[in-house]
C-alpha atoms as a PDB file:
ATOM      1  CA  UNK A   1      24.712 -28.784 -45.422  1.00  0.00           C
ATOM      2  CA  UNK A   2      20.882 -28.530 -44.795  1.00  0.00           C
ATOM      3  CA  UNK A   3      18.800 -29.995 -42.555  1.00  0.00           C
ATOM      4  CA  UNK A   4      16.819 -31.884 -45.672  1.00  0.00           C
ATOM      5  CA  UNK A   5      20.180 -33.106 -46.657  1.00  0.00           C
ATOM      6  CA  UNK A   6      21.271 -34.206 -43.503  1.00  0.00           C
ATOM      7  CA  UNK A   7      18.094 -36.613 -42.949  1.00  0.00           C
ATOM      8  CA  UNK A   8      18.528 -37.981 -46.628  1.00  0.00           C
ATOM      9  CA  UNK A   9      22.045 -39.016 -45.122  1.00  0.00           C
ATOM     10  CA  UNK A  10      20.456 -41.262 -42.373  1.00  0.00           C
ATOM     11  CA  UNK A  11      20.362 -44.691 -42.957  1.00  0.00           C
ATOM     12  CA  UNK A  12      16.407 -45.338 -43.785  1.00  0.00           C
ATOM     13  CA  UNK A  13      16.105 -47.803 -40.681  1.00  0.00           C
ATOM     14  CA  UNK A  14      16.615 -44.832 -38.389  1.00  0.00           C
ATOM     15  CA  UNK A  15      14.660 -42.609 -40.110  1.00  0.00           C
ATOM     16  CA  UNK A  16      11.577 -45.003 -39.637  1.00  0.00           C
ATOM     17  CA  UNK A  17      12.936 -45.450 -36.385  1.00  0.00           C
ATOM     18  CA  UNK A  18      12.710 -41.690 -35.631  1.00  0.00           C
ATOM     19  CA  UNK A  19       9.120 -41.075 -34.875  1.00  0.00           C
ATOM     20  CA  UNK A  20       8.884 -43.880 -32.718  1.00  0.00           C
ATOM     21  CA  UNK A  21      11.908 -43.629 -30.586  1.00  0.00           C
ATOM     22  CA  UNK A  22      10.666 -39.631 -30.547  1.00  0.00           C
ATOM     23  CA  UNK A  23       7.482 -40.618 -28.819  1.00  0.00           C
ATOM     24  CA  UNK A  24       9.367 -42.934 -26.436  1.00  0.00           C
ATOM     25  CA  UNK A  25      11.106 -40.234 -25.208  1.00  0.00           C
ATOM     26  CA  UNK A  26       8.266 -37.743 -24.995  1.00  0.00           C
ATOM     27  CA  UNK A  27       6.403 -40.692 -22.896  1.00  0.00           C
ATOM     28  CA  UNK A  28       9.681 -41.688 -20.609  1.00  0.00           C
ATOM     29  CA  UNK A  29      10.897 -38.004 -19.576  1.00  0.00           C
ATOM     30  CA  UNK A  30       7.535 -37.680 -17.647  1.00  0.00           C
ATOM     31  CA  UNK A  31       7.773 -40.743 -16.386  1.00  0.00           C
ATOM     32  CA  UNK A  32      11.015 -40.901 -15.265  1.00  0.00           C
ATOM     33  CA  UNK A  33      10.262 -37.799 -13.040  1.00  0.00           C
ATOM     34  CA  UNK A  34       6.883 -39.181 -11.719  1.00  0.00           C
ATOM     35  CA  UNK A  35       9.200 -42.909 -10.823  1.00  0.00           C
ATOM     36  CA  UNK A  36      11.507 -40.081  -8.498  1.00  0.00           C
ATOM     37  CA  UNK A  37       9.345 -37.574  -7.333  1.00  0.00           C
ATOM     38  CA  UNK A  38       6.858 -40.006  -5.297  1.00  0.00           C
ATOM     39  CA  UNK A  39       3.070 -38.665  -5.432  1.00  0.00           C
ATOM     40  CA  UNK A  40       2.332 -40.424  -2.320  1.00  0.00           C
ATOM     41  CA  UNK A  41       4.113 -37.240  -0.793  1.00  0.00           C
ATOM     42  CA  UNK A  42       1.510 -34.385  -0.208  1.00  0.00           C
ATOM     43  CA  UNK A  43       2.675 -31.475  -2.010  1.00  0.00           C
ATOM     44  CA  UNK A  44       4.599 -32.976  -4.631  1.00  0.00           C
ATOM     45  CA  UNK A  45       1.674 -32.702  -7.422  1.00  0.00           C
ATOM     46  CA  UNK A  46      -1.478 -30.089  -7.503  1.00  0.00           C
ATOM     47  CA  UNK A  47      -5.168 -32.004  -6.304  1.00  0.00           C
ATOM     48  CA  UNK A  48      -7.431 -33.334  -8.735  1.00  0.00           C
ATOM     49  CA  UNK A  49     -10.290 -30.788 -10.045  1.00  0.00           C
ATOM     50  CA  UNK A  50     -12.560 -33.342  -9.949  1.00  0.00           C
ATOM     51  CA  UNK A  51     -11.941 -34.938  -6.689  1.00  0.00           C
ATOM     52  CA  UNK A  52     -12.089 -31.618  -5.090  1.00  0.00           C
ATOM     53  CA  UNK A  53     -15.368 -30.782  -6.328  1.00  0.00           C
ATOM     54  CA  UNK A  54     -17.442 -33.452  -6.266  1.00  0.00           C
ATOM     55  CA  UNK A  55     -15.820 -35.696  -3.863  1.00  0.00           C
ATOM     56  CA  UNK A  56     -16.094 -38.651  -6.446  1.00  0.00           C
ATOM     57  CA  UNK A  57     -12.488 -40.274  -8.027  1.00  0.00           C
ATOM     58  CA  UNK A  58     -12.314 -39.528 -11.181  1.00  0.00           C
ATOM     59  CA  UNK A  59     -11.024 -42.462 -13.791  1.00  0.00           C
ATOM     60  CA  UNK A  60      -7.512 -40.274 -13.645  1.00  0.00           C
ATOM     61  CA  UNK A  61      -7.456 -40.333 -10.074  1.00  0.00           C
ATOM     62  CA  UNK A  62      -4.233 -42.526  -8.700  1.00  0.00           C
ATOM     63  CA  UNK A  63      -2.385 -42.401 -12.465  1.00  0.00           C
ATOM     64  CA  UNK A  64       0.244 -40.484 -10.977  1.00  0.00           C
ATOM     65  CA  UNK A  65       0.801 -43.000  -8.587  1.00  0.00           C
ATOM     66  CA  UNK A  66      -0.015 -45.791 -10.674  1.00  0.00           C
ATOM     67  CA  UNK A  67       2.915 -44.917 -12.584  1.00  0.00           C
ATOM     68  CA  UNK A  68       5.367 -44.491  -9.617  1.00  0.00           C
ATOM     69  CA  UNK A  69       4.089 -47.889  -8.922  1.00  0.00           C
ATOM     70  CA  UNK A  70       5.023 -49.533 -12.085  1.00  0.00           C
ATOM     71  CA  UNK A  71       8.851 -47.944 -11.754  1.00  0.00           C
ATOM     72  CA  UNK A  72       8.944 -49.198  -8.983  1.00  0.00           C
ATOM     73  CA  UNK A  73       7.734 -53.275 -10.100  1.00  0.00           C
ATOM     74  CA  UNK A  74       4.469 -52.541  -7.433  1.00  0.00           C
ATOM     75  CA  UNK A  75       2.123 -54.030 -10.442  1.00  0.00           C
ATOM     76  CA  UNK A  76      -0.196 -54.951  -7.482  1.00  0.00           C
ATOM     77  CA  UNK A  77      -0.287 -51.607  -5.828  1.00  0.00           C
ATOM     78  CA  UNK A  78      -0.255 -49.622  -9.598  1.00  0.00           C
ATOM     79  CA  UNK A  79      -3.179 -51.723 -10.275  1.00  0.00           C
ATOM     80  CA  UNK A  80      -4.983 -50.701  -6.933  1.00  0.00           C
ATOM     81  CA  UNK A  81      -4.482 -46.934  -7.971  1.00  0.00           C
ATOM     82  CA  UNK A  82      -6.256 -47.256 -11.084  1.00  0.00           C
ATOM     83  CA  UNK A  83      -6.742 -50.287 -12.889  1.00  0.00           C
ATOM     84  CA  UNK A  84      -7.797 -48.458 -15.977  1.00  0.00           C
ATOM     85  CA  UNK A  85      -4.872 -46.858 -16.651  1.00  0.00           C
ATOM     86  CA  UNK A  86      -2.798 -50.174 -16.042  1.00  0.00           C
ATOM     87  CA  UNK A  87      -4.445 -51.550 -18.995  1.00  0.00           C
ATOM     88  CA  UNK A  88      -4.367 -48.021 -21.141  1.00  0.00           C
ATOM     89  CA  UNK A  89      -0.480 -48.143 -20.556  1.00  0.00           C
ATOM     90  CA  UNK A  90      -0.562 -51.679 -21.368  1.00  0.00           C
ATOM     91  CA  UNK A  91      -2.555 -51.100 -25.041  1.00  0.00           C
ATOM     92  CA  UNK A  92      -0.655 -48.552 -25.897  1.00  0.00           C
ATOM     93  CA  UNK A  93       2.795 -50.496 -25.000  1.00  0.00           C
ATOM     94  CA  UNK A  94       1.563 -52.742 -27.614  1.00  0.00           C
ATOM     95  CA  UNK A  95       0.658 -50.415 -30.253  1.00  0.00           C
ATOM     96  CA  UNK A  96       4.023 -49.005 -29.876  1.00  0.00           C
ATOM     97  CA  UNK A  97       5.918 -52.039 -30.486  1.00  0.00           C
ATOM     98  CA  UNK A  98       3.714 -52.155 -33.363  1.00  0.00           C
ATOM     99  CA  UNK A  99       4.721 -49.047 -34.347  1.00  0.00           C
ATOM    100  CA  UNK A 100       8.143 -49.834 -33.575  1.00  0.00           C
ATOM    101  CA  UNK A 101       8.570 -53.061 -35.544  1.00  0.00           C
ATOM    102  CA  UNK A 102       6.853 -51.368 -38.482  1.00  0.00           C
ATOM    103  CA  UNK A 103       9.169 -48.791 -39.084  1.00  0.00           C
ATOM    104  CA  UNK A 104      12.294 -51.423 -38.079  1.00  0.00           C
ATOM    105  CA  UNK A 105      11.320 -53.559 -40.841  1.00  0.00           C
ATOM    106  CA  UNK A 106       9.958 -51.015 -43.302  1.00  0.00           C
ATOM    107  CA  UNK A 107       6.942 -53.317 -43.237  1.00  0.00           C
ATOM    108  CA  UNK A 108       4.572 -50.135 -44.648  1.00  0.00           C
ATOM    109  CA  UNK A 109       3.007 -46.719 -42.729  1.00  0.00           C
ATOM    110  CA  UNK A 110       2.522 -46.767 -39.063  1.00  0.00           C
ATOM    111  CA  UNK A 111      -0.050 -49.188 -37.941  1.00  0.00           C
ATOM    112  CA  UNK A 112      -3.197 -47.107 -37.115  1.00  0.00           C
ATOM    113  CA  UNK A 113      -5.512 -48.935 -34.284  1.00  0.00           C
ATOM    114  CA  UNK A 114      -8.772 -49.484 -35.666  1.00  0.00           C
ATOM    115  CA  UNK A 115     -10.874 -47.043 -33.462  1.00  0.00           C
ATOM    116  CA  UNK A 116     -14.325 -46.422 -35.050  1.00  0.00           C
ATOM    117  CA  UNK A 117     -17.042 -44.153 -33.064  1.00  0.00           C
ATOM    118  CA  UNK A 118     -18.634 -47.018 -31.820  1.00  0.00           C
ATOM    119  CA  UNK A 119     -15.038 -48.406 -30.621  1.00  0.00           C
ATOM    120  CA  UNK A 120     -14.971 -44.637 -28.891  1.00  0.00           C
ATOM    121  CA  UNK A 121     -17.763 -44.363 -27.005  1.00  0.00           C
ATOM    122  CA  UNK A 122     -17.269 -47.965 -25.516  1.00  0.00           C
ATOM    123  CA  UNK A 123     -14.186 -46.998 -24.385  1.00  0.00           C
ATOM    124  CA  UNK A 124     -16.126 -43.710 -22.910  1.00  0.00           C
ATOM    125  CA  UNK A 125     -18.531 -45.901 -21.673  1.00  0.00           C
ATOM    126  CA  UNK A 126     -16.398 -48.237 -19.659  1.00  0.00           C
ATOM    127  CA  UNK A 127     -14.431 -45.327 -18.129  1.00  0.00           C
ATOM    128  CA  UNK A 128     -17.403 -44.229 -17.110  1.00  0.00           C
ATOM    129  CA  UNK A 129     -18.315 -47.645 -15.584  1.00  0.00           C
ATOM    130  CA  UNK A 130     -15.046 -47.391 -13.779  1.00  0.00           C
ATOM    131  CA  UNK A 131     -15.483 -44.150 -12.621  1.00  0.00           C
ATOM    132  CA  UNK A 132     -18.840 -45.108 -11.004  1.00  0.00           C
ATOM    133  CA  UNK A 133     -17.533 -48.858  -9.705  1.00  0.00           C
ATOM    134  CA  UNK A 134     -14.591 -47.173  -8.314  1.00  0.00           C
ATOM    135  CA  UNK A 135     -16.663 -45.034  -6.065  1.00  0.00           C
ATOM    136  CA  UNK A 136     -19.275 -47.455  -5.125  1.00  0.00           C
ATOM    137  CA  UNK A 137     -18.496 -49.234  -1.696  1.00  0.00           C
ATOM    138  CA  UNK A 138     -18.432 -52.092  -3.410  1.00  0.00           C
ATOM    139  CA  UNK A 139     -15.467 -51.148  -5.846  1.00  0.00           C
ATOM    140  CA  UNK A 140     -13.073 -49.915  -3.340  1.00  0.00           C
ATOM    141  CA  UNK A 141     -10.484 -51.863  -4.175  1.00  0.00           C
ATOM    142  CA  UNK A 142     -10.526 -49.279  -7.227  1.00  0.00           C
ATOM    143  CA  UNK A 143      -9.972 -46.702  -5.731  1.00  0.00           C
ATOM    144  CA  UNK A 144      -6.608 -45.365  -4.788  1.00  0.00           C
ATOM    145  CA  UNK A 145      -6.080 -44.080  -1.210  1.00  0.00           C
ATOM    146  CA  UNK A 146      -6.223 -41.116   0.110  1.00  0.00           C
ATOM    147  CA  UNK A 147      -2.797 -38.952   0.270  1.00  0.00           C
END
């Protein structure tokens, strides 16, 4: 039996549900070992390029413990380790249950999120904002703290 003939054999809800539950996985392995391994333990995770040469956080800085956060229900204290990537993980949570329900349904091709350039560099330019707020005095709050 070949491999062609062996996906023809799957009921068509799970392949639609394939891709979908494939980039679940691909998204939850990492995570999973970020939620054990706590990056608020020196040693556990290499320094950020960024941080180390410049001094500034960059709008990555804290993800890793942003994440551990959110395992761990500590929306308040993922939020204070980087706010932008609370609401990244939150868009894309929602374009994956688009995703998701698409292919569950059959209701057509994957919904694609209507990101234009000008849709880009707004998103660029609000990271940026971040990245400057975050190390202002005024937008410490922003910034995670130091491990």
């Amino acid at each position: 039996m070949t491999s062609a003939s062996t996906t023809s054999a799957l009921p068509p809800v799970l392949r639609r549900l394939g891709p979908p539950l494939a980039a679940l996985a691909a998204v939850a392995v990492p995570a999973v070992y970020v939620a054990a391994v706590d990056p608020n333990t020196p040693g556990h995770y290499p320094d950020c390029p960024f941080l180390a040469a410049t001094g500034w956080w960059c709008p990555g800085c804290g993800g890793l413990r942003c994440v551990h956060g959110l395992a761990h229900g500590d929306f308040t204290g993922a939020l204070h380790d980087n706010a932008a990537a609370v609401l990244l993980f939150g868009v894309l949570a929602l374009l994956w249950l688009r995703w998701a329900w698409a292919a569950l349904t059959g209701a057509g091709p994957r919904p694609r999120p209507p990101l234009g350039a000008r849709r880009w560099v707004l998103v660029l330019l609000l990271l940026l904002v971040f990245t400057v707020v975050r190390n202002l005095p005024v937008g410490a709050g922003l910034a995670p703290l130091l491990v």
